[in-house]
ModelCIF file with pLDDT and N, C-alpha, C, O atoms, coordinates in Angstrom:
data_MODEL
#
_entry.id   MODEL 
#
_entity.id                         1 
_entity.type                       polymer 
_entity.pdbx_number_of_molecules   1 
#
_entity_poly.entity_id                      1 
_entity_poly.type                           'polypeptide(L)' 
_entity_poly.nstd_linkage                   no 
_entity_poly.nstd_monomer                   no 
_entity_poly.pdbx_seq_one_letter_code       
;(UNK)(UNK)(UNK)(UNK)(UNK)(UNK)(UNK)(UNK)(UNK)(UNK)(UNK)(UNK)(UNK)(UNK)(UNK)(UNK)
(UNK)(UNK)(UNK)(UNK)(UNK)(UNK)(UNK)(UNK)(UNK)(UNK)(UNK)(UNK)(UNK)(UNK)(UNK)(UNK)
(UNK)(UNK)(UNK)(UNK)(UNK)(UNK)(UNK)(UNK)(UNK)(UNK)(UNK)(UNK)
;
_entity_poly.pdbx_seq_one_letter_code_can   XXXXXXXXXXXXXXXXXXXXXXXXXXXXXXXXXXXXXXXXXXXX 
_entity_poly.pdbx_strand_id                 A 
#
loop_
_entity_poly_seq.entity_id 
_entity_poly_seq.num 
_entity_poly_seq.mon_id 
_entity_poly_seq.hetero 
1 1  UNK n 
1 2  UNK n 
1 3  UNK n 
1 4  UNK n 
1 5  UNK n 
1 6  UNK n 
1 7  UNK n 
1 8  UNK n 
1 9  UNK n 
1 10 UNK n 
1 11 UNK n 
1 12 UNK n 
1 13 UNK n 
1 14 UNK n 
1 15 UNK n 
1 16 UNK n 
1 17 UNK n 
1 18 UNK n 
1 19 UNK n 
1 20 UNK n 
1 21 UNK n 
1 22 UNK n 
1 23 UNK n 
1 24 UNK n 
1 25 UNK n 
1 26 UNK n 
1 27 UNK n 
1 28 UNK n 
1 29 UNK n 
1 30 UNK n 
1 31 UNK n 
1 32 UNK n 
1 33 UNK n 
1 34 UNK n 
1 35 UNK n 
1 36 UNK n 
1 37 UNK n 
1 38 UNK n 
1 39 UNK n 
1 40 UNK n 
1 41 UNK n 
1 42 UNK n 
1 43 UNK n 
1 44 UNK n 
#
_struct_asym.id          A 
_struct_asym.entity_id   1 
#
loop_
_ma_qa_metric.id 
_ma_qa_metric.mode 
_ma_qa_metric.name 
_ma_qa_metric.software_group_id 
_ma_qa_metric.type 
1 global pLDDT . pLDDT 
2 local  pLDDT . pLDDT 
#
_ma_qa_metric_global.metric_id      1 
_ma_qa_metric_global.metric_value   88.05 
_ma_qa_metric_global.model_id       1 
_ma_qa_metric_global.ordinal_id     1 
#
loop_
_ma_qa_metric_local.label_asym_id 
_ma_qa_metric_local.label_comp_id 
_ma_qa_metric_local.label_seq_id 
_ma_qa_metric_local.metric_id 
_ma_qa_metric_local.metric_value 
_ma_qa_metric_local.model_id 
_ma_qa_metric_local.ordinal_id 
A UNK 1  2 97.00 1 1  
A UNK 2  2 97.00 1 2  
A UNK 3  2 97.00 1 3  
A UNK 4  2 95.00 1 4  
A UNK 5  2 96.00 1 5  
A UNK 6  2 97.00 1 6  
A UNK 7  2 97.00 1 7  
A UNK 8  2 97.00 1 8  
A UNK 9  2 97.00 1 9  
A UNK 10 2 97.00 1 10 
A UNK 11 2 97.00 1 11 
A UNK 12 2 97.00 1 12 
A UNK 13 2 97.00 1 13 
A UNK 14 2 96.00 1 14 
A UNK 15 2 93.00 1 15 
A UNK 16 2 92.00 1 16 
A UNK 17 2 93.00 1 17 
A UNK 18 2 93.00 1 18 
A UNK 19 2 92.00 1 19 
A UNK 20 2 93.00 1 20 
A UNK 21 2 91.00 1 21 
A UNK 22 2 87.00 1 22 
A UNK 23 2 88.00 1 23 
A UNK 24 2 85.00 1 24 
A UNK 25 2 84.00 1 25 
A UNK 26 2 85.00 1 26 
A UNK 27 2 85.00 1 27 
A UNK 28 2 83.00 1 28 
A UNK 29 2 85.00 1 29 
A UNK 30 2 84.00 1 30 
A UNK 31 2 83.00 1 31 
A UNK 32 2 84.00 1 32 
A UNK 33 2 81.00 1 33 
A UNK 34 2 82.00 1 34 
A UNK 35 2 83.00 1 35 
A UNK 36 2 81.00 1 36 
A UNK 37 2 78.00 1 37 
A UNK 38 2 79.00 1 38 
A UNK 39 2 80.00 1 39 
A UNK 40 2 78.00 1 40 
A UNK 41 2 79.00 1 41 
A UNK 42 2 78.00 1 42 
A UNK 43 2 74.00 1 43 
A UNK 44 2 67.00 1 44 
#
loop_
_atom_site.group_PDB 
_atom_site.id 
_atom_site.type_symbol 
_atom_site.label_atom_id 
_atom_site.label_alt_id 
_atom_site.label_comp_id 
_atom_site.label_asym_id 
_atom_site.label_entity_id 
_atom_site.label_seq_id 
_atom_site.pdbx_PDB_ins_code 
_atom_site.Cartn_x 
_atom_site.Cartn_y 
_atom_site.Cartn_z 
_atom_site.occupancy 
_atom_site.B_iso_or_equiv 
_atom_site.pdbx_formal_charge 
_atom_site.auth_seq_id 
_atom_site.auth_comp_id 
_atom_site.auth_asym_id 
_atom_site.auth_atom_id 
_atom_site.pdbx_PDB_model_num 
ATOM 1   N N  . UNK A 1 1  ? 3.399  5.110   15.807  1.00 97.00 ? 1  UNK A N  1 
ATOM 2   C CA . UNK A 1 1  ? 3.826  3.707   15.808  1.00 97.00 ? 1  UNK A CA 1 
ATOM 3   C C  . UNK A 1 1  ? 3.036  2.914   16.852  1.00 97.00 ? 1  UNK A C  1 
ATOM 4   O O  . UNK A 1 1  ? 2.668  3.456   17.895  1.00 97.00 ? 1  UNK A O  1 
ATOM 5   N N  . UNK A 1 2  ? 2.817  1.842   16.620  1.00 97.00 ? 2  UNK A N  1 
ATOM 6   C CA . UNK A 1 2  ? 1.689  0.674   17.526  1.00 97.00 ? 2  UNK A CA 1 
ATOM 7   C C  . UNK A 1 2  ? 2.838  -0.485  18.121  1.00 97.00 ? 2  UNK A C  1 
ATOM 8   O O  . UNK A 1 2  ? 3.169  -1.392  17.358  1.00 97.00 ? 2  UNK A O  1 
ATOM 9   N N  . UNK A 1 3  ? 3.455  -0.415  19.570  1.00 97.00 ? 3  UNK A N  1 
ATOM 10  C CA . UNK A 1 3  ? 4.127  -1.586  19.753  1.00 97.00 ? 3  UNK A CA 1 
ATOM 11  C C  . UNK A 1 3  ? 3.511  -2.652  20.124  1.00 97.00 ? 3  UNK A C  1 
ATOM 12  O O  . UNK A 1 3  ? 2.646  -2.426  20.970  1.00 97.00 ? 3  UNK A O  1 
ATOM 13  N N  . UNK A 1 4  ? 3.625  -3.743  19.810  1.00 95.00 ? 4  UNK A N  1 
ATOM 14  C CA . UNK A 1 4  ? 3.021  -5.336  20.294  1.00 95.00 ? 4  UNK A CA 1 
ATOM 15  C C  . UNK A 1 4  ? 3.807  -5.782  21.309  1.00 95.00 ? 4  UNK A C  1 
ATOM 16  O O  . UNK A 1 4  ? 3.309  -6.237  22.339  1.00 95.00 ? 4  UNK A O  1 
ATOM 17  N N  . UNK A 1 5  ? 5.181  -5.689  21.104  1.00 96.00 ? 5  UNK A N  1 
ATOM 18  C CA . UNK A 1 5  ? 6.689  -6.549  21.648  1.00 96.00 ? 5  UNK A CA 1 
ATOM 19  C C  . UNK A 1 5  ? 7.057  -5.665  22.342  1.00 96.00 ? 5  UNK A C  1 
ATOM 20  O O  . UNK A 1 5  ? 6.582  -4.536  22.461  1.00 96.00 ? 5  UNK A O  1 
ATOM 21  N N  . UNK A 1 6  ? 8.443  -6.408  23.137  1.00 97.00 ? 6  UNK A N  1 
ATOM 22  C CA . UNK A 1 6  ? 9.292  -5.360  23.697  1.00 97.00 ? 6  UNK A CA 1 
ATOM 23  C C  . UNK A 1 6  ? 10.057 -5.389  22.582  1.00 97.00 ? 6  UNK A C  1 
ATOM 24  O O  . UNK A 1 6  ? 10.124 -6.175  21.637  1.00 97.00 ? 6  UNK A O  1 
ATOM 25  N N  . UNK A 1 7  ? 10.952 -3.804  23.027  1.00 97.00 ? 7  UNK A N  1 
ATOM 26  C CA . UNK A 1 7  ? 12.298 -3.381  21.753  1.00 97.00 ? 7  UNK A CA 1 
ATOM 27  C C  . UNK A 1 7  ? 12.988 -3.335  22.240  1.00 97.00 ? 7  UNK A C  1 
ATOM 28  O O  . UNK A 1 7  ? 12.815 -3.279  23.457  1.00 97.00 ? 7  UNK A O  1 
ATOM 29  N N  . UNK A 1 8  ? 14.129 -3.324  21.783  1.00 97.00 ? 8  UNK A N  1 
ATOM 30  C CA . UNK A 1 8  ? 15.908 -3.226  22.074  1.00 97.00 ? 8  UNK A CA 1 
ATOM 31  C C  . UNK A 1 8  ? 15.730 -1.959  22.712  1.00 97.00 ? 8  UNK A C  1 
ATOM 32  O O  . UNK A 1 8  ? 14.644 -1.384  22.773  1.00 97.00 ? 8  UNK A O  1 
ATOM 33  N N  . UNK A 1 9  ? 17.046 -1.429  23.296  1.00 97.00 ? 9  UNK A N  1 
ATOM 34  C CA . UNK A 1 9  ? 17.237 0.241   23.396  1.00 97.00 ? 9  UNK A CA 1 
ATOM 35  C C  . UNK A 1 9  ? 18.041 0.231   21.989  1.00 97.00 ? 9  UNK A C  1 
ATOM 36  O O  . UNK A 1 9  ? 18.318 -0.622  21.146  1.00 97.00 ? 9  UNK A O  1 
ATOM 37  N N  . UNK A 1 10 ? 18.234 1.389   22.139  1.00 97.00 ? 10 UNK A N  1 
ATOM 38  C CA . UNK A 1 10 ? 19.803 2.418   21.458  1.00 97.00 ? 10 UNK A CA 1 
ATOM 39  C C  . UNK A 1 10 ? 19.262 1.900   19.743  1.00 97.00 ? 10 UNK A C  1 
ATOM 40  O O  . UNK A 1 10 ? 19.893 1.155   18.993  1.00 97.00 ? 10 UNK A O  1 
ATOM 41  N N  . UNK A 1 11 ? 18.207 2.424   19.524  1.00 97.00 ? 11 UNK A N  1 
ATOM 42  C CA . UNK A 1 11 ? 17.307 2.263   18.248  1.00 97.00 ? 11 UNK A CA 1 
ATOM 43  C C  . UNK A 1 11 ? 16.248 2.541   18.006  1.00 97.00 ? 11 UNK A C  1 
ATOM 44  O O  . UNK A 1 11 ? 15.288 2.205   18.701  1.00 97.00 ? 11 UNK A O  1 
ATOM 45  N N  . UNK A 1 12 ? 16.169 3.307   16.828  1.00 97.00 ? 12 UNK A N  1 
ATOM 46  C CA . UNK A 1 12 ? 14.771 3.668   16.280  1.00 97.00 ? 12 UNK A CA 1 
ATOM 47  C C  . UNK A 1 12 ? 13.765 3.127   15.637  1.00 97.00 ? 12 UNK A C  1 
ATOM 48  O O  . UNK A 1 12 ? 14.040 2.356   14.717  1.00 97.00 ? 12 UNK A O  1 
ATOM 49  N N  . UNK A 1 13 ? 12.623 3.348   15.901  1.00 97.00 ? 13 UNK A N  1 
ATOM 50  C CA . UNK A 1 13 ? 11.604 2.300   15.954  1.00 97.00 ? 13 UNK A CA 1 
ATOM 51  C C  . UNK A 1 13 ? 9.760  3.070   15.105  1.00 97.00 ? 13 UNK A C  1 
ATOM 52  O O  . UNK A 1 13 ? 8.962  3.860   15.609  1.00 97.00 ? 13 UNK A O  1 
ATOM 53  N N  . UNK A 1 14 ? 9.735  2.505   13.992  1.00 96.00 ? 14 UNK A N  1 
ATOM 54  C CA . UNK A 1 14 ? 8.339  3.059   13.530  1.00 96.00 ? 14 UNK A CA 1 
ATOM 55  C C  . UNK A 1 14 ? 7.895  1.960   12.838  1.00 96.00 ? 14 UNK A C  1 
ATOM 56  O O  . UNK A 1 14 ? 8.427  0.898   12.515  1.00 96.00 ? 14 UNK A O  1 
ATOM 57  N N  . UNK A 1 15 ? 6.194  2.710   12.590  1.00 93.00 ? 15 UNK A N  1 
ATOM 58  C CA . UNK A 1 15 ? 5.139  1.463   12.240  1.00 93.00 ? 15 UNK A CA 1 
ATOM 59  C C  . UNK A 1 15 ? 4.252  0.603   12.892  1.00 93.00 ? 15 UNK A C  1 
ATOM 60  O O  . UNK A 1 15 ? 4.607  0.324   14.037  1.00 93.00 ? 15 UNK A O  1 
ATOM 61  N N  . UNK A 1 16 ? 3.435  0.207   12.597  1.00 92.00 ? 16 UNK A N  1 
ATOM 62  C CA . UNK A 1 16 ? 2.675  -0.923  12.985  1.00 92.00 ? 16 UNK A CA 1 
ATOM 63  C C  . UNK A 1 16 ? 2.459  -1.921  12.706  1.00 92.00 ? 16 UNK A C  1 
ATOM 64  O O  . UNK A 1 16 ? 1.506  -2.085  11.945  1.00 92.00 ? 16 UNK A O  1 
ATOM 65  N N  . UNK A 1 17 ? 3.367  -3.321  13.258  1.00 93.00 ? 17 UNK A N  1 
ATOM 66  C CA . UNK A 1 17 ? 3.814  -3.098  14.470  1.00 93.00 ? 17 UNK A CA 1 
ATOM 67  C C  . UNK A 1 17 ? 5.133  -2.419  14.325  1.00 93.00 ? 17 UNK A C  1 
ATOM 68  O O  . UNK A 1 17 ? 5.764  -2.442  13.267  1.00 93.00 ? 17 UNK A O  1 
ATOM 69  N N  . UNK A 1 18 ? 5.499  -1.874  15.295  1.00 93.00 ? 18 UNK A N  1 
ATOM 70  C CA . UNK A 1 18 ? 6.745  -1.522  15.338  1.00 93.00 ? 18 UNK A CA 1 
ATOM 71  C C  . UNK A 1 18 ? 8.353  -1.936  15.035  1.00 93.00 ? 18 UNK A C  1 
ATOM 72  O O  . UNK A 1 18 ? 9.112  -2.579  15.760  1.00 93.00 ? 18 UNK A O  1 
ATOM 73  N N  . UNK A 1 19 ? 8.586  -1.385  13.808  1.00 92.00 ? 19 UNK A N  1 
ATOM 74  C CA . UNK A 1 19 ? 9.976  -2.402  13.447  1.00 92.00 ? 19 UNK A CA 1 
ATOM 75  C C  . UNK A 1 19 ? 10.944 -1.048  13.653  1.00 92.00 ? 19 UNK A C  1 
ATOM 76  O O  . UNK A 1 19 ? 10.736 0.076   14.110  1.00 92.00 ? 19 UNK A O  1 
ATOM 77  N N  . UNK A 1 20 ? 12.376 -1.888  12.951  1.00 93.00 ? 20 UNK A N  1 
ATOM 78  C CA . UNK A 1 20 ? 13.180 -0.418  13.082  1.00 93.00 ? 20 UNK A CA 1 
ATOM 79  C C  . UNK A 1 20 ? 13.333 0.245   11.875  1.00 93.00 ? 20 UNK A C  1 
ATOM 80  O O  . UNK A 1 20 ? 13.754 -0.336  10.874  1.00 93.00 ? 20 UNK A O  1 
ATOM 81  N N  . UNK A 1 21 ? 12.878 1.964   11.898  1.00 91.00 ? 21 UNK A N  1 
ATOM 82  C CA . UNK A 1 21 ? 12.776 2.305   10.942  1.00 91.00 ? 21 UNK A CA 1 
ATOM 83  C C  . UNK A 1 21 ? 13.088 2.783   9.854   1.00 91.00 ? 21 UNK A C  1 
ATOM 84  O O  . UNK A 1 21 ? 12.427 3.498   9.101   1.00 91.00 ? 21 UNK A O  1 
ATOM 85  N N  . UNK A 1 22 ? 14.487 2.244   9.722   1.00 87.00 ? 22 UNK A N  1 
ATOM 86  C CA . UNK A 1 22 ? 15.004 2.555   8.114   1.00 87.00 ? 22 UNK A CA 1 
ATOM 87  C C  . UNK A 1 22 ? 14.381 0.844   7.623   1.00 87.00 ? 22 UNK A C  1 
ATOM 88  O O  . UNK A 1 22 ? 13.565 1.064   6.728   1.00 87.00 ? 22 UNK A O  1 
ATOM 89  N N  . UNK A 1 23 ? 14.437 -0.163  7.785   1.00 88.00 ? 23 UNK A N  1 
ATOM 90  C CA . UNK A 1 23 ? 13.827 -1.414  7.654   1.00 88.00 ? 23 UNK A CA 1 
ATOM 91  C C  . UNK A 1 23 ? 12.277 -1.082  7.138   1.00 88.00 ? 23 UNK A C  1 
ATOM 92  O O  . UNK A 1 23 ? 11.882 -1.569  6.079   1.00 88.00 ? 23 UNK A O  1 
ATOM 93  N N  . UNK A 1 24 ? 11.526 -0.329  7.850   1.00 85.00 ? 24 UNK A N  1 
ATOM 94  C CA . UNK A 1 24 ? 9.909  -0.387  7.737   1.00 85.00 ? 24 UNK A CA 1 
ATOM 95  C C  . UNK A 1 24 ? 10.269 1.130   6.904   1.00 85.00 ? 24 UNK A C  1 
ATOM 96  O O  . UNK A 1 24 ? 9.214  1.731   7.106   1.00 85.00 ? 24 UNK A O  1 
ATOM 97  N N  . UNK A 1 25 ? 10.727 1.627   6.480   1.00 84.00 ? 25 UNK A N  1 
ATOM 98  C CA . UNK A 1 25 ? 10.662 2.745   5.325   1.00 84.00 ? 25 UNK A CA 1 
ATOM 99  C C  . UNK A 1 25 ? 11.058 2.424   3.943   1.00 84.00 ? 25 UNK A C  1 
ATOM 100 O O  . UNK A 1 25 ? 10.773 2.996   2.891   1.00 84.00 ? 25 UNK A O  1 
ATOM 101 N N  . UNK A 1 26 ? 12.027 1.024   4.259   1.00 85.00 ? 26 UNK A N  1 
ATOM 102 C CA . UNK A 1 26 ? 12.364 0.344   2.388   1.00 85.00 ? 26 UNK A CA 1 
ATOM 103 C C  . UNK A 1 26 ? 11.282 -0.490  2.664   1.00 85.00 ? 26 UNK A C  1 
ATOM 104 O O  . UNK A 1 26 ? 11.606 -1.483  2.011   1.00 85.00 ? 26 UNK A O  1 
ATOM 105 N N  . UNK A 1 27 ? 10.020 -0.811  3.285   1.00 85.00 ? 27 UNK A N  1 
ATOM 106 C CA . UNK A 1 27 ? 9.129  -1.878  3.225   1.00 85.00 ? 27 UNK A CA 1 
ATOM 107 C C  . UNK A 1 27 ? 7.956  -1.063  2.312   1.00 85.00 ? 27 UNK A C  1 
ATOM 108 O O  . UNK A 1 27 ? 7.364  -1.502  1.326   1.00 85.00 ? 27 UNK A O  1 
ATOM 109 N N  . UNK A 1 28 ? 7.815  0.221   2.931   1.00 83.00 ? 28 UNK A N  1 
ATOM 110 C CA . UNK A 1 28 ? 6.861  1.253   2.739   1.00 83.00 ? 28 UNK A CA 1 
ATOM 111 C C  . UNK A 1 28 ? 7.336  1.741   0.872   1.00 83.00 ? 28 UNK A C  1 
ATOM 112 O O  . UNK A 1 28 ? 6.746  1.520   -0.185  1.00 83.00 ? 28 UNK A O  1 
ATOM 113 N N  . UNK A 1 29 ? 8.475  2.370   1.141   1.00 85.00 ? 29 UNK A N  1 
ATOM 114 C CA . UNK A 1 29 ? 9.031  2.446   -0.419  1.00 85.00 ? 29 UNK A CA 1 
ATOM 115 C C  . UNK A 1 29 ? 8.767  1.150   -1.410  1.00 85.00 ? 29 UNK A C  1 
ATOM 116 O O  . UNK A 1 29 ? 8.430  1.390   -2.570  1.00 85.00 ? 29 UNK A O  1 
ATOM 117 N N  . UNK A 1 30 ? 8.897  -0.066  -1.024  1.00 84.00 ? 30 UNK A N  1 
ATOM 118 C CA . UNK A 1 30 ? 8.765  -1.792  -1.879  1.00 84.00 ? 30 UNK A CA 1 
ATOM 119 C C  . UNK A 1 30 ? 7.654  -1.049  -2.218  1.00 84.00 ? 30 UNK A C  1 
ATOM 120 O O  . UNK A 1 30 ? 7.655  -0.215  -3.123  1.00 84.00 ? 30 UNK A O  1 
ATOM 121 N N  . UNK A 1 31 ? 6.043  -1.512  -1.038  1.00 83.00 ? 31 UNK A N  1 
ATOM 122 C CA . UNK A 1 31 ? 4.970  -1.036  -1.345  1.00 83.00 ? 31 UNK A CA 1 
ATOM 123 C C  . UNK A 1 31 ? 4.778  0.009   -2.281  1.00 83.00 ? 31 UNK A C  1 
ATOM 124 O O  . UNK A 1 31 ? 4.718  -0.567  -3.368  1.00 83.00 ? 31 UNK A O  1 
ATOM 125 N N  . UNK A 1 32 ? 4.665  1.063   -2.438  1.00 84.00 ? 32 UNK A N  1 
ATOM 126 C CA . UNK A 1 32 ? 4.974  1.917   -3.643  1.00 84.00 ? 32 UNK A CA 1 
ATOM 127 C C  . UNK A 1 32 ? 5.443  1.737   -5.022  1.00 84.00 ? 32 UNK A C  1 
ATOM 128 O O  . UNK A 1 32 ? 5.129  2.406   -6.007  1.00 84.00 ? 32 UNK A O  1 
ATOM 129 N N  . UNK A 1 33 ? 6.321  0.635   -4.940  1.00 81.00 ? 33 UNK A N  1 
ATOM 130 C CA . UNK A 1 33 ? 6.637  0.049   -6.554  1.00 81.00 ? 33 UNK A CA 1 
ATOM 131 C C  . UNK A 1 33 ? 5.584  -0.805  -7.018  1.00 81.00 ? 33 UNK A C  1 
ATOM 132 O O  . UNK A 1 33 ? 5.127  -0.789  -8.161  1.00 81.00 ? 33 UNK A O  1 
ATOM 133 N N  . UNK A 1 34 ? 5.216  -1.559  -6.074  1.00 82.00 ? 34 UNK A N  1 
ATOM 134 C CA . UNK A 1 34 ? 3.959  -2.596  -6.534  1.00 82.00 ? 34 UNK A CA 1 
ATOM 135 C C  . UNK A 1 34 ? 3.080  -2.283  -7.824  1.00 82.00 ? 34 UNK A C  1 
ATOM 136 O O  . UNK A 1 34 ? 3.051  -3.089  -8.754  1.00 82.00 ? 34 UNK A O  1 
ATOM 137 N N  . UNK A 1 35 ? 2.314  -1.004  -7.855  1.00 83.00 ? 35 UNK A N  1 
ATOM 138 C CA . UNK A 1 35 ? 1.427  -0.480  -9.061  1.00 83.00 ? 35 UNK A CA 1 
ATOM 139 C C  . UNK A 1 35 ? 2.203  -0.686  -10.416 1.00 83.00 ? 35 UNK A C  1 
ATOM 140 O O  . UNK A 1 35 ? 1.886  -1.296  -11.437 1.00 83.00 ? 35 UNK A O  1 
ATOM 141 N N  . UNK A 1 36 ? 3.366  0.057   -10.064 1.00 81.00 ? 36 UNK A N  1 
ATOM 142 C CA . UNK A 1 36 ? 4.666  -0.235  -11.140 1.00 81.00 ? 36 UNK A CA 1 
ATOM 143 C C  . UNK A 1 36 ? 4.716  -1.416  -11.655 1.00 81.00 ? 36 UNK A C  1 
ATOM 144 O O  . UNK A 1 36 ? 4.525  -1.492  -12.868 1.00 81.00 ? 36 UNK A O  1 
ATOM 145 N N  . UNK A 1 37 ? 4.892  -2.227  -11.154 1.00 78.00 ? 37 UNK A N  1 
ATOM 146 C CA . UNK A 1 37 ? 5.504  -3.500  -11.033 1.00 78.00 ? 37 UNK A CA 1 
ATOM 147 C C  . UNK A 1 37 ? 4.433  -4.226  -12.086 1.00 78.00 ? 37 UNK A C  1 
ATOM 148 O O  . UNK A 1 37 ? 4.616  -4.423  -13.287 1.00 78.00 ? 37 UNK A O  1 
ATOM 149 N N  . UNK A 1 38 ? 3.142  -4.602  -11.206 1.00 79.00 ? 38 UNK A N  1 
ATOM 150 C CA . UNK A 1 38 ? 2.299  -4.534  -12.062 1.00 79.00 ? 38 UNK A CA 1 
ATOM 151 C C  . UNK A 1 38 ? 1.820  -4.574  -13.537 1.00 79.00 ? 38 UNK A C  1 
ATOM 152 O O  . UNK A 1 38 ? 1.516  -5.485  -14.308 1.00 79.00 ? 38 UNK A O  1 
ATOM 153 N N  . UNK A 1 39 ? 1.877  -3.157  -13.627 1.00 80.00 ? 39 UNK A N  1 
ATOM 154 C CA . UNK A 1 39 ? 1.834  -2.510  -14.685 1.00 80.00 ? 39 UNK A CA 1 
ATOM 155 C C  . UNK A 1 39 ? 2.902  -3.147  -16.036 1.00 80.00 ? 39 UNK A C  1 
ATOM 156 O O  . UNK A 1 39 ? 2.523  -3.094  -17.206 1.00 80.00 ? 39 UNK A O  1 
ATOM 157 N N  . UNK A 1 40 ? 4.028  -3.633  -15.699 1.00 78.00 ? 40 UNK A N  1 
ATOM 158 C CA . UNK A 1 40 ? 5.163  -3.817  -16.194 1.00 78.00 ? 40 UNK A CA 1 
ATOM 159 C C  . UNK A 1 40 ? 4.983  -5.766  -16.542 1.00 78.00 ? 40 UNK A C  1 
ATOM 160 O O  . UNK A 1 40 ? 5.556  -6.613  -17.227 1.00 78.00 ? 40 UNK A O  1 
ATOM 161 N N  . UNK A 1 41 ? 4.037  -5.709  -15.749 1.00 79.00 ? 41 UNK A N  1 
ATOM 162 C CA . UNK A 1 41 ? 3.791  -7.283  -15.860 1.00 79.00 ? 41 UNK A CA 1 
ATOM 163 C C  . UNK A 1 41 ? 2.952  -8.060  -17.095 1.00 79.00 ? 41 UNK A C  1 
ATOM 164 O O  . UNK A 1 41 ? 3.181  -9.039  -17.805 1.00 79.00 ? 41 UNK A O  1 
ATOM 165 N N  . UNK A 1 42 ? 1.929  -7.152  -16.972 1.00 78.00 ? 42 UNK A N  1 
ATOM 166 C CA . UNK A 1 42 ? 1.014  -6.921  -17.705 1.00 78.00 ? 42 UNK A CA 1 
ATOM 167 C C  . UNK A 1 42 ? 0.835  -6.912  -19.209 1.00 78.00 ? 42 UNK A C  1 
ATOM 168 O O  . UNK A 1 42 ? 0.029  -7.418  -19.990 1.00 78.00 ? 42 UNK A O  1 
ATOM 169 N N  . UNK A 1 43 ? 2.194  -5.926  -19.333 1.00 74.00 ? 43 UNK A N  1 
ATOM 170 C CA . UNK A 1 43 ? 2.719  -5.628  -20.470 1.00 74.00 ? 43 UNK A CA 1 
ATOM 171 C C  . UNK A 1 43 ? 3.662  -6.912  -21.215 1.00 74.00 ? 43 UNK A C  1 
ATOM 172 O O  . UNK A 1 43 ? 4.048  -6.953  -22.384 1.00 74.00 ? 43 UNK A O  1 
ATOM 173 N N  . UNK A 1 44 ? 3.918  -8.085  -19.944 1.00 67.00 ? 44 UNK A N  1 
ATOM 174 C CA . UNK A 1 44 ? 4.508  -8.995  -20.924 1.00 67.00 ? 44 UNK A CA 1 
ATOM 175 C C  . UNK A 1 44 ? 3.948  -10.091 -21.496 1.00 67.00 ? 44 UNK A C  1 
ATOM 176 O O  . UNK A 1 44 ? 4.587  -10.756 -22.312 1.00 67.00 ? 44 UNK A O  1 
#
């Protein structure tokens, strides 16, 4: 993880920049649908 900011305590923190990371893991998962998504677009 890359911090820019300061962070809270009493929380977990991943990514670059650093967010908290169940937040930056449904960002990462979004990303991953994209091709999908796409694909589905395409088709209309």
């Amino acid at each position: 993880s890359g911090i820019s900011k300061s962070l809270e305590g009493g929380k977990t923190y991943f990514g670059s920049p650093a967010e908290e990371a169940r937040e930056k893991l449904k960002q990462i998962a979004s990303v991953k649908e994209i091709p999908g998504i796409l694909k589905k677009l395409k088709k209309i």
